[in-house]
C-alpha atoms as a PDB file:
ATOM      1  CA  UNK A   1      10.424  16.395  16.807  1.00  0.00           C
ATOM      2  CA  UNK A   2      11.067  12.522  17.950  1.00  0.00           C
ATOM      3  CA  UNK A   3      10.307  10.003  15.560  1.00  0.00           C
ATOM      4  CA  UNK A   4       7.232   8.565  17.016  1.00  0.00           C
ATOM      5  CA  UNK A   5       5.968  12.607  17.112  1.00  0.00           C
ATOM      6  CA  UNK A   6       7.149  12.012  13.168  1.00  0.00           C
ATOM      7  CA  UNK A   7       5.126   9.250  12.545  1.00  0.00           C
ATOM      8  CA  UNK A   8       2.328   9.814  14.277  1.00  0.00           C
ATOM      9  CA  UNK A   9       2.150  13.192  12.254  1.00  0.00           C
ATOM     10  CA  UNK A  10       2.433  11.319   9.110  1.00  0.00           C
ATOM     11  CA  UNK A  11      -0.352   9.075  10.259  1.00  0.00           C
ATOM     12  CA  UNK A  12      -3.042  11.795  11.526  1.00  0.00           C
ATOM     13  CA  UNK A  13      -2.059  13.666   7.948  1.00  0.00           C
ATOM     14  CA  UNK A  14      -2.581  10.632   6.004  1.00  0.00           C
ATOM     15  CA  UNK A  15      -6.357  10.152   7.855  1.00  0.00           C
ATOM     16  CA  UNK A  16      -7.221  13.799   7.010  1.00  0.00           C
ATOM     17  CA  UNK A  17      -6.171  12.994   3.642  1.00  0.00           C
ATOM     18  CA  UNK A  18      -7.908   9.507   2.996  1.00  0.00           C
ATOM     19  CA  UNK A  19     -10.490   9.060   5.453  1.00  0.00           C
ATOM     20  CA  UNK A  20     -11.454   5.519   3.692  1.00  0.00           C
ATOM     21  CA  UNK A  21      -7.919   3.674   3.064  1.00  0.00           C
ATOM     22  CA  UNK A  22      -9.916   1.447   0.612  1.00  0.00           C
ATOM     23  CA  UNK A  23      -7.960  -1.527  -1.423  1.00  0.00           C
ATOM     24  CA  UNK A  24      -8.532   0.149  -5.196  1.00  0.00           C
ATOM     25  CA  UNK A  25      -9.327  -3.607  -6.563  1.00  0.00           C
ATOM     26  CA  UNK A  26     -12.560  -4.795  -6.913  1.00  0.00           C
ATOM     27  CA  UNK A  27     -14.200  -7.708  -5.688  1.00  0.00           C
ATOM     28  CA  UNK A  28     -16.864  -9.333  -3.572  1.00  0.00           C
ATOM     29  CA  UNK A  29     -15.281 -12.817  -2.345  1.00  0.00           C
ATOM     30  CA  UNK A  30     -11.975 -13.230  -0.639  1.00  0.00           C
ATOM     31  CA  UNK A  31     -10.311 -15.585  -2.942  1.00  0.00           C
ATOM     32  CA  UNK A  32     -11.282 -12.823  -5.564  1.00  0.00           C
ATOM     33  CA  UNK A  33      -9.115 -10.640  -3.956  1.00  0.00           C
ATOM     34  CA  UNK A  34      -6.311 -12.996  -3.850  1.00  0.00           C
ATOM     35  CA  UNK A  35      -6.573 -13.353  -7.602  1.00  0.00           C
ATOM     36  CA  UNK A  36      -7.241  -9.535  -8.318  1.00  0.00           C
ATOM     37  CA  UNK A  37      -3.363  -8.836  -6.401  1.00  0.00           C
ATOM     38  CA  UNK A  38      -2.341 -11.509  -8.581  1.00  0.00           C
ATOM     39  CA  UNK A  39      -3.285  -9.780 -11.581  1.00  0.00           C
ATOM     40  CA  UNK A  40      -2.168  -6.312 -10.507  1.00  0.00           C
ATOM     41  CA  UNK A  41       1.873  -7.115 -10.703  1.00  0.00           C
ATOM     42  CA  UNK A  42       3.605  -5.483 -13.766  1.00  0.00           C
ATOM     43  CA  UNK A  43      -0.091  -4.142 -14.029  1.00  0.00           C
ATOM     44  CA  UNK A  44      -2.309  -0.854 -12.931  1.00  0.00           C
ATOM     45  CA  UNK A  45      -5.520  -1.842 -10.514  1.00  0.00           C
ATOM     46  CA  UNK A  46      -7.370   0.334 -13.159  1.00  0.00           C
ATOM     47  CA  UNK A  47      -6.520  -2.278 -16.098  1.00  0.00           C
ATOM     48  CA  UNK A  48      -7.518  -5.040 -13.429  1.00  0.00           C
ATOM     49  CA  UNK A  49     -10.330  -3.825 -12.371  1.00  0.00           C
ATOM     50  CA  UNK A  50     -11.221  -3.476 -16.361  1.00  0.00           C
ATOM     51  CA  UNK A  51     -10.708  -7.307 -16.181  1.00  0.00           C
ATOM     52  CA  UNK A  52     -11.627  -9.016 -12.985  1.00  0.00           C
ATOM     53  CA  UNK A  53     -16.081  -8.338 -13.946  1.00  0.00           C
ATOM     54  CA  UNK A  54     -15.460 -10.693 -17.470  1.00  0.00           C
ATOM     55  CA  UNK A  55     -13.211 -13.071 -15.328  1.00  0.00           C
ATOM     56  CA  UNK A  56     -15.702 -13.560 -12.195  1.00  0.00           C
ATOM     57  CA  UNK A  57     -17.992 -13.797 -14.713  1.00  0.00           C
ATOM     58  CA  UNK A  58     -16.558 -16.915 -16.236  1.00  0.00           C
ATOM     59  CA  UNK A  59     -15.859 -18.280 -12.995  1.00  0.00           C
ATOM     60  CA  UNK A  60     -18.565 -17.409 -10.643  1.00  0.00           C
ATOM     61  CA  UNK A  61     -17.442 -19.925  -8.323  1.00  0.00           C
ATOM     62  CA  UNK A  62     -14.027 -20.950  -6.453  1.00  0.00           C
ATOM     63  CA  UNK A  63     -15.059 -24.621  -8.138  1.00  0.00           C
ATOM     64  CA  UNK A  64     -14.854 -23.029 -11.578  1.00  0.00           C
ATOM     65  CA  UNK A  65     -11.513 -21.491 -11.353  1.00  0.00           C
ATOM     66  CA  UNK A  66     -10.003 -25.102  -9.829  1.00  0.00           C
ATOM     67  CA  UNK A  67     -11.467 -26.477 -12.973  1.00  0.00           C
ATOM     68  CA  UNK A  68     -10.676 -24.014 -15.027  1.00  0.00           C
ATOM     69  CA  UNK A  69      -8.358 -24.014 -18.519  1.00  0.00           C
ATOM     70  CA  UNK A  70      -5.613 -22.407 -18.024  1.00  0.00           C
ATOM     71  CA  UNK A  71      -5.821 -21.239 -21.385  1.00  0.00           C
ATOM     72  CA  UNK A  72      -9.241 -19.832 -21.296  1.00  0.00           C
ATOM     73  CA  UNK A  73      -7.778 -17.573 -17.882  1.00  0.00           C
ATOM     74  CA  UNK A  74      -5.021 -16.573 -20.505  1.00  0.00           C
ATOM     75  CA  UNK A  75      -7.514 -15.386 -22.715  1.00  0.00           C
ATOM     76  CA  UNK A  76      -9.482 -13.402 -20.141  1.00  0.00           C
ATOM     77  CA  UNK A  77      -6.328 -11.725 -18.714  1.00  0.00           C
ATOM     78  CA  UNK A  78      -4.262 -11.307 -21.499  1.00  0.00           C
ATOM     79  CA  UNK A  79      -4.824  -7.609 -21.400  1.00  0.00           C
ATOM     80  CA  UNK A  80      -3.066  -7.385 -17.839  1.00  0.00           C
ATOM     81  CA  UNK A  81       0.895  -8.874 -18.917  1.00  0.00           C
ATOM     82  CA  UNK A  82       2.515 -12.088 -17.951  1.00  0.00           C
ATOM     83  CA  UNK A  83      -0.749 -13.767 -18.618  1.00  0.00           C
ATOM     84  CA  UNK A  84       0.444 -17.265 -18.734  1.00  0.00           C
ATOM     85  CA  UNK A  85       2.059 -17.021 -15.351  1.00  0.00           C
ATOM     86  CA  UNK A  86      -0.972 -15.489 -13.909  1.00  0.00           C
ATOM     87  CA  UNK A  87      -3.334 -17.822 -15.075  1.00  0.00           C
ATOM     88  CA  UNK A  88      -1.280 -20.711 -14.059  1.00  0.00           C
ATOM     89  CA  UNK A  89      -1.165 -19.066 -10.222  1.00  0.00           C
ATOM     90  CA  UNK A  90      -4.618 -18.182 -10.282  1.00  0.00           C
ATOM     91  CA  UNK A  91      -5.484 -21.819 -11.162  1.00  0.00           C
ATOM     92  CA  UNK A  92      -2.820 -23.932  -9.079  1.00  0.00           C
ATOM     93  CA  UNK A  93      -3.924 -21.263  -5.835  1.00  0.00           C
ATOM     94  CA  UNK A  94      -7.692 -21.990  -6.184  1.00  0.00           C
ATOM     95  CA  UNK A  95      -6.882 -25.601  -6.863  1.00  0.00           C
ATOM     96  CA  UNK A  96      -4.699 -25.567  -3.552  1.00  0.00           C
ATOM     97  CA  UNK A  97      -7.613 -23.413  -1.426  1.00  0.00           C
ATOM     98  CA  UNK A  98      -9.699 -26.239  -2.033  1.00  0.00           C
ATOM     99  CA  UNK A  99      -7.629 -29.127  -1.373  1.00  0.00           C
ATOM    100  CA  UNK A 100      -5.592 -27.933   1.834  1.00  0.00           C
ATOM    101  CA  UNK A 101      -7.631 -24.723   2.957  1.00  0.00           C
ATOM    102  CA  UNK A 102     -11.047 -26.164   3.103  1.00  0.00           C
ATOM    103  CA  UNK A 103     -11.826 -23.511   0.423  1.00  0.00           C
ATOM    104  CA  UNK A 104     -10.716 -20.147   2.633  1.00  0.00           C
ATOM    105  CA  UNK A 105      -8.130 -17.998   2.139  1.00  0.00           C
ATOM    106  CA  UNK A 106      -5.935 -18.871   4.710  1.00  0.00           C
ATOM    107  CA  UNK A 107      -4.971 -16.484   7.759  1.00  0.00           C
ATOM    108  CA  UNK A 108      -1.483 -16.748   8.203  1.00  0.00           C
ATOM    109  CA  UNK A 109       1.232 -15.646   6.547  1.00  0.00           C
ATOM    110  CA  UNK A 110       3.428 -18.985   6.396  1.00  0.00           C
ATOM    111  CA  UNK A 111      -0.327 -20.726   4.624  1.00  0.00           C
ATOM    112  CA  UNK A 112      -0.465 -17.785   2.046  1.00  0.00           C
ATOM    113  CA  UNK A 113       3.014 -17.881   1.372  1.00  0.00           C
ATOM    114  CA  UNK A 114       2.513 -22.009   0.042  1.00  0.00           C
ATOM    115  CA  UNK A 115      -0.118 -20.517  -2.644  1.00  0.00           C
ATOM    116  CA  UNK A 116       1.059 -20.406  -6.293  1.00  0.00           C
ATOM    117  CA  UNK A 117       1.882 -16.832  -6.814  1.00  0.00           C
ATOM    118  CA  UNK A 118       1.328 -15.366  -3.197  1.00  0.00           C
ATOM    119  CA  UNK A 119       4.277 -13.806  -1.972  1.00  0.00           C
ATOM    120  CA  UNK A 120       4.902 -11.347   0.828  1.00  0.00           C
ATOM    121  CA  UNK A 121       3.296  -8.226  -0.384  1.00  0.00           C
ATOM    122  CA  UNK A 122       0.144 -10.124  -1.397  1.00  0.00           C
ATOM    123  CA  UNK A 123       0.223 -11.863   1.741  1.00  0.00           C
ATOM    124  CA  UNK A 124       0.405  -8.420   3.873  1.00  0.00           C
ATOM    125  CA  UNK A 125      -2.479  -7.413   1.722  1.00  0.00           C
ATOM    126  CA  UNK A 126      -4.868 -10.492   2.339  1.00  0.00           C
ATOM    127  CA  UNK A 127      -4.067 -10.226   5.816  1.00  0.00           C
ATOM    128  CA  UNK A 128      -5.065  -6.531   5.960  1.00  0.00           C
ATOM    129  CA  UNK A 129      -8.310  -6.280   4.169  1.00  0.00           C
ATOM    130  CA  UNK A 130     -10.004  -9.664   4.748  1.00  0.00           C
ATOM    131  CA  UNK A 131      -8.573 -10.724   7.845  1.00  0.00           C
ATOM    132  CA  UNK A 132      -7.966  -7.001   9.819  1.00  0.00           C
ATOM    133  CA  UNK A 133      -4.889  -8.420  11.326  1.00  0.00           C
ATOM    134  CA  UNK A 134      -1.583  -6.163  10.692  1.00  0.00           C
ATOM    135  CA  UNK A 135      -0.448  -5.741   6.807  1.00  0.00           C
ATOM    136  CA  UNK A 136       2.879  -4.244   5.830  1.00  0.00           C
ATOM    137  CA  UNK A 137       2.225  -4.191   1.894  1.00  0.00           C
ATOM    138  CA  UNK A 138       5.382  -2.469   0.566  1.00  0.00           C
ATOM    139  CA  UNK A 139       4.376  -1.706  -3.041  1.00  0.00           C
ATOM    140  CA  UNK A 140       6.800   0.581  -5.369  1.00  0.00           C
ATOM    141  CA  UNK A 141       4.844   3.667  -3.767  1.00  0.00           C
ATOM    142  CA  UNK A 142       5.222   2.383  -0.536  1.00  0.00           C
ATOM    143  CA  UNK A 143       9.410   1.894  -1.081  1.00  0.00           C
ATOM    144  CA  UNK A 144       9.161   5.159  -2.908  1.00  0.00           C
ATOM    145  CA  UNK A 145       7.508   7.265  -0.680  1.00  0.00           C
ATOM    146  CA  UNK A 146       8.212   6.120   2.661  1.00  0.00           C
ATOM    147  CA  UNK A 147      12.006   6.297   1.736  1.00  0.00           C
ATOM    148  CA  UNK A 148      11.536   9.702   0.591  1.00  0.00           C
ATOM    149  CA  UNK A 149       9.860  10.141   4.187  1.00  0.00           C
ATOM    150  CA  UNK A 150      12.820   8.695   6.226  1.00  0.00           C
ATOM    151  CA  UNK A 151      10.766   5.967   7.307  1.00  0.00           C
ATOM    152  CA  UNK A 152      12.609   3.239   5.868  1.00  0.00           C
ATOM    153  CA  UNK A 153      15.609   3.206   3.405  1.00  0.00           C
ATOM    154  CA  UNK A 154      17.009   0.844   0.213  1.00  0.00           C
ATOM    155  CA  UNK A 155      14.604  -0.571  -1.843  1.00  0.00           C
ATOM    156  CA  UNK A 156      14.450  -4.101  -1.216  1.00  0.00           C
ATOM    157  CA  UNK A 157      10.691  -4.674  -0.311  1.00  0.00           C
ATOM    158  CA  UNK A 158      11.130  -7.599   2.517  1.00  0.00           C
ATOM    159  CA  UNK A 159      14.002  -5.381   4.227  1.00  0.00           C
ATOM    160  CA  UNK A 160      11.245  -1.946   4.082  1.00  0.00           C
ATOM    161  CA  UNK A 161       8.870  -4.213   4.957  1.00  0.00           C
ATOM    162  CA  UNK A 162      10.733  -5.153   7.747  1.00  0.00           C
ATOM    163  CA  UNK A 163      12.111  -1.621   8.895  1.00  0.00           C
ATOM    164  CA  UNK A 164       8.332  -0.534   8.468  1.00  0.00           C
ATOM    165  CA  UNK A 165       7.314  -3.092  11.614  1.00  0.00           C
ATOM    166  CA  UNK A 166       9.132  -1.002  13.678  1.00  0.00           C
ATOM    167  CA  UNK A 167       7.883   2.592  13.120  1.00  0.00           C
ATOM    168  CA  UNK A 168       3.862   2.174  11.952  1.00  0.00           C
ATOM    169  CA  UNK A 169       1.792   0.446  14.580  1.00  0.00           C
ATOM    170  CA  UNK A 170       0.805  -2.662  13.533  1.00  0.00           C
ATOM    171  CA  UNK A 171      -2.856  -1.653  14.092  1.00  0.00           C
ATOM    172  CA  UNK A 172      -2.025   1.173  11.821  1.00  0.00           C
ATOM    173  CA  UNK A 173      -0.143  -0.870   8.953  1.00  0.00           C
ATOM    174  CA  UNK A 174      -2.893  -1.826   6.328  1.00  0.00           C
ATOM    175  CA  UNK A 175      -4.929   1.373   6.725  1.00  0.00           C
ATOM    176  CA  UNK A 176      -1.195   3.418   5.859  1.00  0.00           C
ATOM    177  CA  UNK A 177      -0.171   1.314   3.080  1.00  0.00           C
ATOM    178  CA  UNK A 178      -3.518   1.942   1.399  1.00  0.00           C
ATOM    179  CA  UNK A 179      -3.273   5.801   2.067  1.00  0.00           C
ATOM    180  CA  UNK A 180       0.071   5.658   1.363  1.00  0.00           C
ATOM    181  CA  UNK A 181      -0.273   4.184  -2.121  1.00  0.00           C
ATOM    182  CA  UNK A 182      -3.198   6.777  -2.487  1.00  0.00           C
ATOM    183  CA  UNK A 183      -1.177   9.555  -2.011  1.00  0.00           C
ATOM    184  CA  UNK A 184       1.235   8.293  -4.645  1.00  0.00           C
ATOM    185  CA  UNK A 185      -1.226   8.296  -7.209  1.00  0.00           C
ATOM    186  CA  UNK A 186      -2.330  11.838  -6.190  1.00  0.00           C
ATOM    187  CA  UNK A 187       0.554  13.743  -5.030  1.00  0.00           C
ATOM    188  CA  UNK A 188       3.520  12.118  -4.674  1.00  0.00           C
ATOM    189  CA  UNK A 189       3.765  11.059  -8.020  1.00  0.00           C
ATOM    190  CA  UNK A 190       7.311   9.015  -8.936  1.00  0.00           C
ATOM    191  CA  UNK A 191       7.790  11.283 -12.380  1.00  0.00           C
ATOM    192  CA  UNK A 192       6.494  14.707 -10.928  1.00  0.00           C
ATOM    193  CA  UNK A 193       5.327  14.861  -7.025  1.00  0.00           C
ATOM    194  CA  UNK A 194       3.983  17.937  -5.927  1.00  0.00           C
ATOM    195  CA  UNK A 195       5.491  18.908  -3.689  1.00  0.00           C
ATOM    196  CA  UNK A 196       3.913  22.058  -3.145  1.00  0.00           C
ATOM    197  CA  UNK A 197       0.862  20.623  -1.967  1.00  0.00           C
ATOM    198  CA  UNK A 198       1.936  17.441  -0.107  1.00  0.00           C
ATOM    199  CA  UNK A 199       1.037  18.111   3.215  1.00  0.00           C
ATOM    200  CA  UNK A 200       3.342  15.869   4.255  1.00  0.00           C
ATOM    201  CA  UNK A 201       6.201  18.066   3.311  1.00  0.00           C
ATOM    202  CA  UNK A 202       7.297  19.509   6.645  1.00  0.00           C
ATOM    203  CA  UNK A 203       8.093  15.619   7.728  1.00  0.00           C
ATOM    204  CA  UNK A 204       9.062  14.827   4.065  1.00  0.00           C
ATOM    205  CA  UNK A 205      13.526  14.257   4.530  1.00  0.00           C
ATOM    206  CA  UNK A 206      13.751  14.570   1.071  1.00  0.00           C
ATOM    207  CA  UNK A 207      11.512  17.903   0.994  1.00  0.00           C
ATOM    208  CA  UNK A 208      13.633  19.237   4.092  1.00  0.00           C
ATOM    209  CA  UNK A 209      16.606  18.535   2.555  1.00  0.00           C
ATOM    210  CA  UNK A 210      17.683  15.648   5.384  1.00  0.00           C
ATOM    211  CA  UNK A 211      18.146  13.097   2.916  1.00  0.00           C
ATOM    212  CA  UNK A 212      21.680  13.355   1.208  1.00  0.00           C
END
């Protein structure tokens, strides 16, 4: 087997899998997305999701959150960890969408990368699910998994990121980072994958024994 047959196995399994590679954070407006990736570092989209109604509540608008006190934010996010960094991001980003993005979340990734609290991964994501374009978001499932794959290897999420640009399709990126992350959850657990009924075991190195 090649390793484009390899990936595009992986892919087609992945599909069957996850039809819809939905983001598992909640939200209506783009800029709530950018602040609902925010939230979910250090923290499960499960807790965030928990959060994010009360918080768009607060601040129905991208206005509101400009304005808002960043101690209030703390309040409402506590909950999620490393609240006062978060609510100073969340603040500082919508403050900066308004002021040099005409109130849009940009849709590139050197723009996104300027915004309080927007680095690479959250960038890839943004760039996925609002804008379609090609998003390499390389998450601790997506180091995990894909190295356990032979996709990518090391752990260093810019360097996967950057190995996984040249074996998924770029078409293909945000779609199997999302199923990818999925399966993680379900299968391929980090404490206790199942290995038994990962159907991506036959093209699995560390399943086949390839990886040393």
């Amino acid at each position: 087997m090649t390793n484009s047959q390899k990936v595009s196995n992986i892919l087609e399994a992945l599909k069957a899998l996850y039809p819809e590679a939905l983001c598992a954070l909640q939200y209506e407006k783009d800029y709530e997305l950018m602040i609902a990736v925010r939230l979910s570092a250090q923290c499960t989209d499960a807790r965030v999701n928990l959060v994010t109604p009360g918080l768009f509540a607060a601040y129905p608008t991208l206005q509101s959150f400009a304005e808002a006190d960043v101690s209030d934010v703390e309040r409402l996010i506590h909950s999620c960890g490393f609240y006062r960094h978060k609510a100073r991001d969340i603040v500082l980003a919508c403050q900066m969408l308004l002021s040099d993005f005409g109130g849009r979340v940009p849709d590139t990734m050197e723009e996104l990368l300027r915004l309080p609290g927007v680095g690479r991964k959250t960038a890839n994501l943004l760039l996925g699910d609002i804008y379609g374009q090609e998003g390499y978001v390389c998450d601790t499932h997506c180091i995990r998994i894909c190295g356990k794959l032979g996709l990518t290897s090391g752990k260093d999420p810019v360097k996967v990121e950057m190995q996984l640009r040249q074996v998924i399709p770029p078409e293909e990126s945000s779609d199997f980072c999302h199923r990818i992350v999925l399966h993680g959850r379900a299968v391929c657990t980090a404490r206790s994958p199942k290995c038994s009924q990962c159907t991506l075991a036959p093209f699995c190195d560390a399943f086949t024994g390839k990886l040393a």
